[in-house]
Structure formats: C-alpha cells, structure tokens
C-alpha atoms as a PDB file:
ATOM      1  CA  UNK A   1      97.232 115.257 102.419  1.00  0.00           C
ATOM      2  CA  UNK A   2      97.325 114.370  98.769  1.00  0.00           C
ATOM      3  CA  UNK A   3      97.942 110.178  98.316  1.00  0.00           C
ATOM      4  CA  UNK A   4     100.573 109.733  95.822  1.00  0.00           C
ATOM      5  CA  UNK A   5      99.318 108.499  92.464  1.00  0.00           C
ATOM      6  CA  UNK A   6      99.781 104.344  91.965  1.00  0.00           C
ATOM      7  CA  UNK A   7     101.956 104.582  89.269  1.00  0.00           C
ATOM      8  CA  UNK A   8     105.794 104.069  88.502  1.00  0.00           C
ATOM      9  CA  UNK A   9     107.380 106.928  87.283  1.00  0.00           C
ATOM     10  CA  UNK A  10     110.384 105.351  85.292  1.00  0.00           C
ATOM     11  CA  UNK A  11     109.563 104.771  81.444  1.00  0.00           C
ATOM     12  CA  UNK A  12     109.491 100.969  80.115  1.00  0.00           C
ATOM     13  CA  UNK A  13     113.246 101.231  79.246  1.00  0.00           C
ATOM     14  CA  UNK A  14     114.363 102.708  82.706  1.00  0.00           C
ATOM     15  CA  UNK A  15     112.257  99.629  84.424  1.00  0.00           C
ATOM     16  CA  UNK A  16     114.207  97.086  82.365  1.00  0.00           C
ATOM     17  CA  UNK A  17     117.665  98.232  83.091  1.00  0.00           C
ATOM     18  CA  UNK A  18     116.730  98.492  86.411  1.00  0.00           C
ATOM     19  CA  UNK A  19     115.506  94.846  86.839  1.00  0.00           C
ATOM     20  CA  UNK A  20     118.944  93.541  84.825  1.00  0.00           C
ATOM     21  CA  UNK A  21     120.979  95.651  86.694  1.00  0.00           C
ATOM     22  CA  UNK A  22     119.166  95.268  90.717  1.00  0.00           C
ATOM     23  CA  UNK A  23     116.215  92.694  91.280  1.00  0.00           C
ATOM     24  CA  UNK A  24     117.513  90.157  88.783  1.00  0.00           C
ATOM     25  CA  UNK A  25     120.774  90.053  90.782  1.00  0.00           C
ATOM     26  CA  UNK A  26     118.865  89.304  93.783  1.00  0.00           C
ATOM     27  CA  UNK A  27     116.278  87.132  92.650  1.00  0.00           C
ATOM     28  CA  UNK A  28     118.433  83.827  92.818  1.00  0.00           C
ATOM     29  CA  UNK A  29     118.414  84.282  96.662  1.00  0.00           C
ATOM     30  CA  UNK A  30     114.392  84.647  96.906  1.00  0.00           C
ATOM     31  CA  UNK A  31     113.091  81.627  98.691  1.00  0.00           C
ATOM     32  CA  UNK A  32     109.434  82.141  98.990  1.00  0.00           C
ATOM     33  CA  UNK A  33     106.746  84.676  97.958  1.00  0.00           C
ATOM     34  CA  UNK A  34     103.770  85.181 100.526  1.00  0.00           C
ATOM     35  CA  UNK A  35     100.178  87.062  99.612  1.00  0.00           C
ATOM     36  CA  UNK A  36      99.748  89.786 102.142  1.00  0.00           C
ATOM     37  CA  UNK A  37      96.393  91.375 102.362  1.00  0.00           C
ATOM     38  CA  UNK A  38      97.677  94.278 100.822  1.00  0.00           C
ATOM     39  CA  UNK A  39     101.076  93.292  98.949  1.00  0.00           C
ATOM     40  CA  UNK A  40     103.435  90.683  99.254  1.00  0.00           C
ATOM     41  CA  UNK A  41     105.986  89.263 101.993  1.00  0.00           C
ATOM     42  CA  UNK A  42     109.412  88.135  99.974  1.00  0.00           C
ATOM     43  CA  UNK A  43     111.941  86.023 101.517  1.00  0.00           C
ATOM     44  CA  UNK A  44     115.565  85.579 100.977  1.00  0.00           C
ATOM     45  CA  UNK A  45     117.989  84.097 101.792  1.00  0.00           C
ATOM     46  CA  UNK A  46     119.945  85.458 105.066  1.00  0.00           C
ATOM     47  CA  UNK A  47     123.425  86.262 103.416  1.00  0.00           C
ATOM     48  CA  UNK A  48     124.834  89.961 103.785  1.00  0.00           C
ATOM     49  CA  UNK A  49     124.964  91.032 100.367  1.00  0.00           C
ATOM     50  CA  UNK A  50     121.271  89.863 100.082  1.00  0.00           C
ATOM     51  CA  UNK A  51     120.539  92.510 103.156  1.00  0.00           C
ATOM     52  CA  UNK A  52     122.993  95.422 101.115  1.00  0.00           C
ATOM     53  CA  UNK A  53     121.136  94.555  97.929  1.00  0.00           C
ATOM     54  CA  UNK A  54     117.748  94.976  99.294  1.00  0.00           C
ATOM     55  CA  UNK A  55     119.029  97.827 100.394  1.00  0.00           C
ATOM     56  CA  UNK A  56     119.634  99.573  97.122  1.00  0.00           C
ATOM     57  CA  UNK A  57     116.326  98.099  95.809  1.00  0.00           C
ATOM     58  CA  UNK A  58     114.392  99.792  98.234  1.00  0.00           C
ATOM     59  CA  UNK A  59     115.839 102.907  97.558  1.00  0.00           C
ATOM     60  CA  UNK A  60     115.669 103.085  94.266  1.00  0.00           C
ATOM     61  CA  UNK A  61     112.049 101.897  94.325  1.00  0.00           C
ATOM     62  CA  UNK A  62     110.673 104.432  96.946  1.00  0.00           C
ATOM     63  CA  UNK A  63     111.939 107.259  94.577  1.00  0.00           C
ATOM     64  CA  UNK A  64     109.774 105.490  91.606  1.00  0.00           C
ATOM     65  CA  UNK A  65     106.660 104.219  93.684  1.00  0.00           C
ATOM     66  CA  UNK A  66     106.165 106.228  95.862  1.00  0.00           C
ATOM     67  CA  UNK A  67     103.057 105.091  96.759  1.00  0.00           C
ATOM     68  CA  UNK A  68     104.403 101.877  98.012  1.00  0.00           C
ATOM     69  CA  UNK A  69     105.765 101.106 101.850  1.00  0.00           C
ATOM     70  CA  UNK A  70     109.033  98.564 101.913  1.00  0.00           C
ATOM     71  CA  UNK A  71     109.933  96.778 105.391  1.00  0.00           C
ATOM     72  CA  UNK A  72     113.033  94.927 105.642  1.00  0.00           C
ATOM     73  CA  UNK A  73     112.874  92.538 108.614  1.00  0.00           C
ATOM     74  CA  UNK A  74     116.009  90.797 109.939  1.00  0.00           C
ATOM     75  CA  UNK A  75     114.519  88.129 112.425  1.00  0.00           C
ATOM     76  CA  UNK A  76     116.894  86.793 115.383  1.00  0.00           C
ATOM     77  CA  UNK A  77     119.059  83.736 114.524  1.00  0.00           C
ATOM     78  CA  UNK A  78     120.037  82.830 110.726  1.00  0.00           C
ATOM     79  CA  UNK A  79     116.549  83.385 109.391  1.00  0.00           C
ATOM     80  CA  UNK A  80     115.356  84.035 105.924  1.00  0.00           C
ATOM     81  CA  UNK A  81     115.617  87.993 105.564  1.00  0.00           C
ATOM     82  CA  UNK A  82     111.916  89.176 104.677  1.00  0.00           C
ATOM     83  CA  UNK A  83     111.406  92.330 102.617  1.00  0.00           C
ATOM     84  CA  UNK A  84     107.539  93.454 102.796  1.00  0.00           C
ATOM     85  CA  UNK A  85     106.181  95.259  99.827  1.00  0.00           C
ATOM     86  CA  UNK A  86     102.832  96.770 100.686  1.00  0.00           C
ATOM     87  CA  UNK A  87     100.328  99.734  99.369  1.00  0.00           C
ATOM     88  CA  UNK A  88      97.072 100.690  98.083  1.00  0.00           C
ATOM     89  CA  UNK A  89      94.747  97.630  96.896  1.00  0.00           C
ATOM     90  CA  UNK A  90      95.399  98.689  93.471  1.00  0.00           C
ATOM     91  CA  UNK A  91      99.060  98.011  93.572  1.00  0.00           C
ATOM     92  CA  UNK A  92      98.818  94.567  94.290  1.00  0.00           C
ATOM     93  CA  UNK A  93      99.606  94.376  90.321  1.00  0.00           C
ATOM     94  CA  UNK A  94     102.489  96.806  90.372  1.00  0.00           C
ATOM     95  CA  UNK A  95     103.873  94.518  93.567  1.00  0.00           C
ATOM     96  CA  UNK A  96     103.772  91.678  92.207  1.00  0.00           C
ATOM     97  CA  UNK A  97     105.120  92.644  89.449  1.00  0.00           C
ATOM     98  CA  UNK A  98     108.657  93.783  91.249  1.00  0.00           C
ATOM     99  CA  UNK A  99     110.078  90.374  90.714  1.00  0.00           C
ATOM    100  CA  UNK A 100     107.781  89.551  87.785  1.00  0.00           C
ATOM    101  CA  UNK A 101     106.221  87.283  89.616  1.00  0.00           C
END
C-alpha cells in the first residue's frame, strides 16, 4: 500500500479561509502545545463547543492531509480536551503549522 503524499491539497487561498473561518475560532480556547515525537499534542479547553469544533477541524483536515492521523481524547473529569496531530517525520512542519504555531 501506497503512503499518501505529505502534502495539503487545498491551494494558499482555500488554507486561509479555512483558518479564518475554523482553527482561528478555536484557537482562543488552546491552552498548551506539547512536542510529540512525531507531531504535536494540543490542548483546549474542556467546553462543548470546543469538542464540536474540533470536530469539524478534523474533518475537514483528514480530507486535505491525508497523510496525517488526528486523536481527540476526552479524559475523565473536567480535563483539558487534547487533540493529537501526528504523521510522517516530515510533517512535523505541516503540523505545526495547523495553528501557525
């Protein structure tokens, strides 16, 4: 089995309305950023339209970057939701880039 390519398939212009319209609403609510070994660990805050926003995010990032695996974790008690963004070594730069870190 083929590995999908690590690239995003949107153009420049699709990215930006994408990040006005989706990540930049949830962005306030991001609490911490954590290296993984291969991607990033975000945290936010544990509110119910942060969950339903994440969400959408996912899904309209798995049909762009494909290459990418997504992990929303919902820990016991009022914890910080985590969303894990992992993939190939060489998309550390396309993670991170997500929330423009």
């Amino acid at each position: 089995m083929m590995k999908p390519p690590v690239a995003c398939t949107l153009t420049e212009a699709e990215m930006r309305k994408r990040r006005q319209m989706i990540v930049d609403s949830i962005r306030p609510a991001l609490l911490s950023v954590t290296p993984l070994p291969t991607g990033f660990a975000f945290r936010f805050e544990p509110a119910s339209e942060v969950l339903a926003q994440l969400g959408r995010v996912v899904d309209l990032e798995r049909q762009c970057c494909s290459f990418l695996t997504y992990k929303i974790i919902v820990e016991a008690g009022h914890q910080p939701i985590c969303l894990e963004v992992t993939g190939p070594p060489e998309a550390k730069v396309v993670i991170a880039d997500f929330l423009s870190l």
